[in-house]
Protein backbone atom coordinates (compact mmCIF):
# COMPACT_ATOMS: atom_id res chain seq x y z
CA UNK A 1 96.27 60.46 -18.00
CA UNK A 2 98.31 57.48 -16.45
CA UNK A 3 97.97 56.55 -12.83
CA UNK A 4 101.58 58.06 -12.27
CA UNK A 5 100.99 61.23 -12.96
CA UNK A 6 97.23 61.32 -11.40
CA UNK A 7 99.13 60.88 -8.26
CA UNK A 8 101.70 63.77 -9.33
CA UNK A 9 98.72 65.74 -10.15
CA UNK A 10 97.37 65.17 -6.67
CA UNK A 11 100.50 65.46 -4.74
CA UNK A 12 100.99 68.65 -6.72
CA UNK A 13 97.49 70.04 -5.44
CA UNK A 14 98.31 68.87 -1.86
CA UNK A 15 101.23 71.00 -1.33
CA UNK A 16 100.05 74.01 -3.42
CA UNK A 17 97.24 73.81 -1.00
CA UNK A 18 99.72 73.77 1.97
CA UNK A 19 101.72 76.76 0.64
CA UNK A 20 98.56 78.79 -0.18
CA UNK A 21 97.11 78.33 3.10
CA UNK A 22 100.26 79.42 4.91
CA UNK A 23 101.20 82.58 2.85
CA UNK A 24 97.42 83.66 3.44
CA UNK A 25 98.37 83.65 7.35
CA UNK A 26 100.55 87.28 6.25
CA UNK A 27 100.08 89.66 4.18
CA UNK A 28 101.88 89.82 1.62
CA UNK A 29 101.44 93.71 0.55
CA UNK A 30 101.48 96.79 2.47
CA UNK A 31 100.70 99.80 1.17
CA UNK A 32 103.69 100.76 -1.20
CA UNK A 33 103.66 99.86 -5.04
CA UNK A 34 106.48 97.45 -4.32
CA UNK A 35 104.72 95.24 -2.25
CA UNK A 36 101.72 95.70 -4.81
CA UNK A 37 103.24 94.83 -7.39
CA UNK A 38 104.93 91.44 -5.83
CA UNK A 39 101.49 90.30 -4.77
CA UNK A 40 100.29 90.89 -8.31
CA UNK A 41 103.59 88.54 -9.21
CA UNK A 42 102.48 86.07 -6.61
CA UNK A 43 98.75 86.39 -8.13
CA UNK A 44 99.90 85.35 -11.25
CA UNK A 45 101.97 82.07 -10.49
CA UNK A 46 98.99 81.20 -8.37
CA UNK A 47 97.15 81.57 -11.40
CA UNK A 48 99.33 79.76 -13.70
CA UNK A 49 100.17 76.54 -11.58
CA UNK A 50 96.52 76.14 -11.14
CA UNK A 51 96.05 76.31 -15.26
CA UNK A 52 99.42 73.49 -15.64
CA UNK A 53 97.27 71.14 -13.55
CA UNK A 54 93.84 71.92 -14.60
CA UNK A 55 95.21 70.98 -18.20
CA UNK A 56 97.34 68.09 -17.15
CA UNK A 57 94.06 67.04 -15.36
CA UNK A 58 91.92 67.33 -18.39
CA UNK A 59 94.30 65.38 -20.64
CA UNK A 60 95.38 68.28 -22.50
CA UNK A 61 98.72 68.74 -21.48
CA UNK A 62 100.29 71.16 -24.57
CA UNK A 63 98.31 74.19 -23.23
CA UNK A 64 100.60 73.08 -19.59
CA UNK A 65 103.46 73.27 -21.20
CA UNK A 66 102.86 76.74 -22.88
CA UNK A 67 101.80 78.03 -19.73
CA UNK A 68 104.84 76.77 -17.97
CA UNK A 69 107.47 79.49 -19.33
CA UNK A 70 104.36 81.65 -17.83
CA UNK A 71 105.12 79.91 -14.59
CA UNK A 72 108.69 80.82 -14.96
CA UNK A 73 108.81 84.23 -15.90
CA UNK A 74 106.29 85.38 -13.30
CA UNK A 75 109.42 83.75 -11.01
CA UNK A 76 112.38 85.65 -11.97
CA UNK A 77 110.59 88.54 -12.87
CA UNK A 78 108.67 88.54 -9.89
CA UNK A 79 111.33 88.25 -7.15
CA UNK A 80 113.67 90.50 -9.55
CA UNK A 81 111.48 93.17 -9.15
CA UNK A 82 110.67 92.73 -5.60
CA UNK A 83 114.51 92.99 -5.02
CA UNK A 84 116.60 95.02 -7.49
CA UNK A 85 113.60 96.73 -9.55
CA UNK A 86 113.93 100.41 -9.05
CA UNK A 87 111.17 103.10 -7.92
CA UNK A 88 110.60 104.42 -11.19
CA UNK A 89 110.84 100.86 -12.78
CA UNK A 90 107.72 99.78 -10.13
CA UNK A 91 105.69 103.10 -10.87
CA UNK A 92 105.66 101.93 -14.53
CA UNK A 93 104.49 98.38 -13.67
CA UNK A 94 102.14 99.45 -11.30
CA UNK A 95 100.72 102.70 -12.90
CA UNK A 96 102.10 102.75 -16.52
CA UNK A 97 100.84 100.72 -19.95
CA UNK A 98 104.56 99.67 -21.03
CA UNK A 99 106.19 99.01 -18.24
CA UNK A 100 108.77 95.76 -18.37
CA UNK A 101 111.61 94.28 -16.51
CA UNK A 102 114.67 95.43 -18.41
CA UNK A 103 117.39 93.49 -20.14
CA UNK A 104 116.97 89.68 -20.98
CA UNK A 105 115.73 87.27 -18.26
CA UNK A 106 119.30 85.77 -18.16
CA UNK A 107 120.50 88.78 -16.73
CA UNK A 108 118.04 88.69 -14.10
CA UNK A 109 118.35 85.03 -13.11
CA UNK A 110 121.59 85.32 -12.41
CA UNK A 111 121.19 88.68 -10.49
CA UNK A 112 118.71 86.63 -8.35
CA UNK A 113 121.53 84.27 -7.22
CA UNK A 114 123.68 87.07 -5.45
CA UNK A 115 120.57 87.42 -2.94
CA UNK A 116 119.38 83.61 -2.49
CA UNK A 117 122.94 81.27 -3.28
CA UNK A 118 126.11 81.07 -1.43
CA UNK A 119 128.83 82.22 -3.44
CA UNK A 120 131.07 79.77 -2.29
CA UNK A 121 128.19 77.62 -3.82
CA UNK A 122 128.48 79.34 -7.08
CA UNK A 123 131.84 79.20 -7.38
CA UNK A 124 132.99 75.66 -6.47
CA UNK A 125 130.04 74.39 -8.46
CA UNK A 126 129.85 76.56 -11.53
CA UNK A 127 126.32 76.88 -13.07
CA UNK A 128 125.65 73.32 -10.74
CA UNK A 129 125.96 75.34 -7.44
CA UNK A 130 123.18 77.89 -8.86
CA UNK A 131 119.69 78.26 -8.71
CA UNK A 132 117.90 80.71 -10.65
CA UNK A 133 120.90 80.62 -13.56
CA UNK A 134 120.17 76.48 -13.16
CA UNK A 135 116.58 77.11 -13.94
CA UNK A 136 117.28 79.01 -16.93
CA UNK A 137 119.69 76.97 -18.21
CA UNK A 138 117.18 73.67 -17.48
CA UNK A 139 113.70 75.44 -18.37
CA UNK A 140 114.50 78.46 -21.09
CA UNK A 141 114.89 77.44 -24.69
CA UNK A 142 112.41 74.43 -23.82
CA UNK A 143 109.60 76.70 -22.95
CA UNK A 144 110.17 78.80 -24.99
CA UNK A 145 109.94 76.20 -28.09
CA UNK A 146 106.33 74.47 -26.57
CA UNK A 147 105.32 78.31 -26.37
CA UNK A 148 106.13 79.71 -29.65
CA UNK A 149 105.32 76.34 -31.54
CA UNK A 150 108.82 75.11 -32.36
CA UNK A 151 109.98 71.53 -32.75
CA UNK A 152 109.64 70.36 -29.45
CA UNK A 153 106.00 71.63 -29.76
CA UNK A 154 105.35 69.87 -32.87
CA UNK A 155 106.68 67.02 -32.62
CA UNK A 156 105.19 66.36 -28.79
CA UNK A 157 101.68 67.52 -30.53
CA UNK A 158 102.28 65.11 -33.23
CA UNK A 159 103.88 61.94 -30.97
CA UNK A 160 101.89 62.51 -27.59
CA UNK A 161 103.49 63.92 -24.12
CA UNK A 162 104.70 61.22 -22.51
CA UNK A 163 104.27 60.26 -19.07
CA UNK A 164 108.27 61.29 -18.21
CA UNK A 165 107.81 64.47 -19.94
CA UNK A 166 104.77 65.49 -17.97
CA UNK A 167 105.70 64.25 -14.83
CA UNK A 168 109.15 66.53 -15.00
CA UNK A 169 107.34 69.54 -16.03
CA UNK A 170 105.33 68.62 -13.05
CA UNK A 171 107.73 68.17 -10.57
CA UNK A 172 109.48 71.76 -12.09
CA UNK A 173 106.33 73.68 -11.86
CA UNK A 174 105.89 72.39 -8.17
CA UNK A 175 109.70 73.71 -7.25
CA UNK A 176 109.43 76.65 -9.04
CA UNK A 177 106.18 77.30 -7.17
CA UNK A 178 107.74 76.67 -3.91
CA UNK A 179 110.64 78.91 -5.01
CA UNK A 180 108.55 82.22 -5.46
CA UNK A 181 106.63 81.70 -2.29
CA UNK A 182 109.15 81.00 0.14
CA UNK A 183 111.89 83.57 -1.34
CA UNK A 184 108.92 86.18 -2.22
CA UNK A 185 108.22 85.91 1.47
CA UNK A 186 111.97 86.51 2.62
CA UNK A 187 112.21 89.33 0.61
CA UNK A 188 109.28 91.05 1.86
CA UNK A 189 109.35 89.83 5.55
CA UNK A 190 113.10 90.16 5.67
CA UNK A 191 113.08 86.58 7.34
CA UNK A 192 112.11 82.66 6.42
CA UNK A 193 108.81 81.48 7.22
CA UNK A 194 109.22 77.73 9.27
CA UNK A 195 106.48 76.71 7.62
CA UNK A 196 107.34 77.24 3.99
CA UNK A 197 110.55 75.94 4.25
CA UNK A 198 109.09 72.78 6.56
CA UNK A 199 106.84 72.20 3.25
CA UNK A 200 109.67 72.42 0.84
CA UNK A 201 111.75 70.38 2.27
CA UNK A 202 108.92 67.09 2.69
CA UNK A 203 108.54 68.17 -1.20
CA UNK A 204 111.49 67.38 -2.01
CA UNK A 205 111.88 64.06 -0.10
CA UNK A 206 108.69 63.16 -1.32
CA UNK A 207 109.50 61.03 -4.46
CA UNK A 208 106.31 61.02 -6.80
């Protein structure tokens, strides 16, 4: 592991840190399934940031990348749910064996940008002035080639992950980390949290 991205590694910590101790200030579920089931979503992206830097700490950075389209999934899926999943649809997760978002993750990235972008963003800047539809378009046919062994996979297990490489997948695992916090909690609370977006924004001035 280069010095660079020891110092991503540990910037990385530092604000999941910050965002964890904040979102454990409120509650994130009541008692219906919904809320349930988005802390389970929340639990899970906890879960799977930790593993990215645990791995990228340990010099073993293909597992990181596997469990990055983890990462990104629990996202959409997670804040698609919250939002536009219906009551049967959260019985199944919650209760059922078989239970699954429905229709491809596409579908539901883009759904997610009706409730969280401008669409006088969307418009004027096509698939620029998006968010979720951004991610997919940035993230999707990567992850899922490191996950399911395709080129990318091979030839990065082959050739070594470079120090650019990591440090992106990085510096996307830390946004998209941000993203289901702070939007998880506006969905839930009806309302931003100060402090969430206070730590987003020094993320993203923060150049490391």
């Amino acid at each position: 592991m280069t010095p660079r991205i020891k110092n991503c590694v540990e910037r990385a910590r530092h604000y999941q840190n910050e965002v964890l101790q904040e979102i454990s200030k409120h509650p994130t579920a009541d008692t219906s399934d919904r809320s349930h089931v988005a802390k389970a979503f929340i639990s899970m992206a906890v879960s799977d940031f930790k593993a990215i830097l645990t791995e990228i700490s340990d010099d073993n950075p293909g597992p990181a990348f596997k469990v990055f389209r983890l990462l990104y999934e629990d996202v959409v899926n997670g804040l698609w749910t919250q939002q536009f999943g219906s009551d049967d649809l959260i019985d199944k997760l919650l209760n059922g064996d078989s239970g699954q978002p429905p229709g491809p993750i596409a579908d539901r990235a883009a759904k997610l940008d009706t409730v969280f972008v401008d669409p006088a963003d969307v418009a004027a800047g096509g698939k620029e002035g998006t968010l979720f539809v951004h991610f997919q378009n940035k993230f999707w046919n990567t992850a899922n080639s490191y996950t399911h062994g395709g080129s990318m996979a091979i030839q990065m297990e082959l050739g070594g992950y470079g120090e650019e490489l990591q440090h992106g997948m990085l510096r996307s695992g830390m946004t998209l980390f941000i993203v289901i916090a702070d939007a998880m909690y506006r969905l839930h609370h009806k309302k931003p949290n100060d402090v969430l977006t206070g730590i987003a924004n020094t993320y993203f001035a923060e150049e490391w």
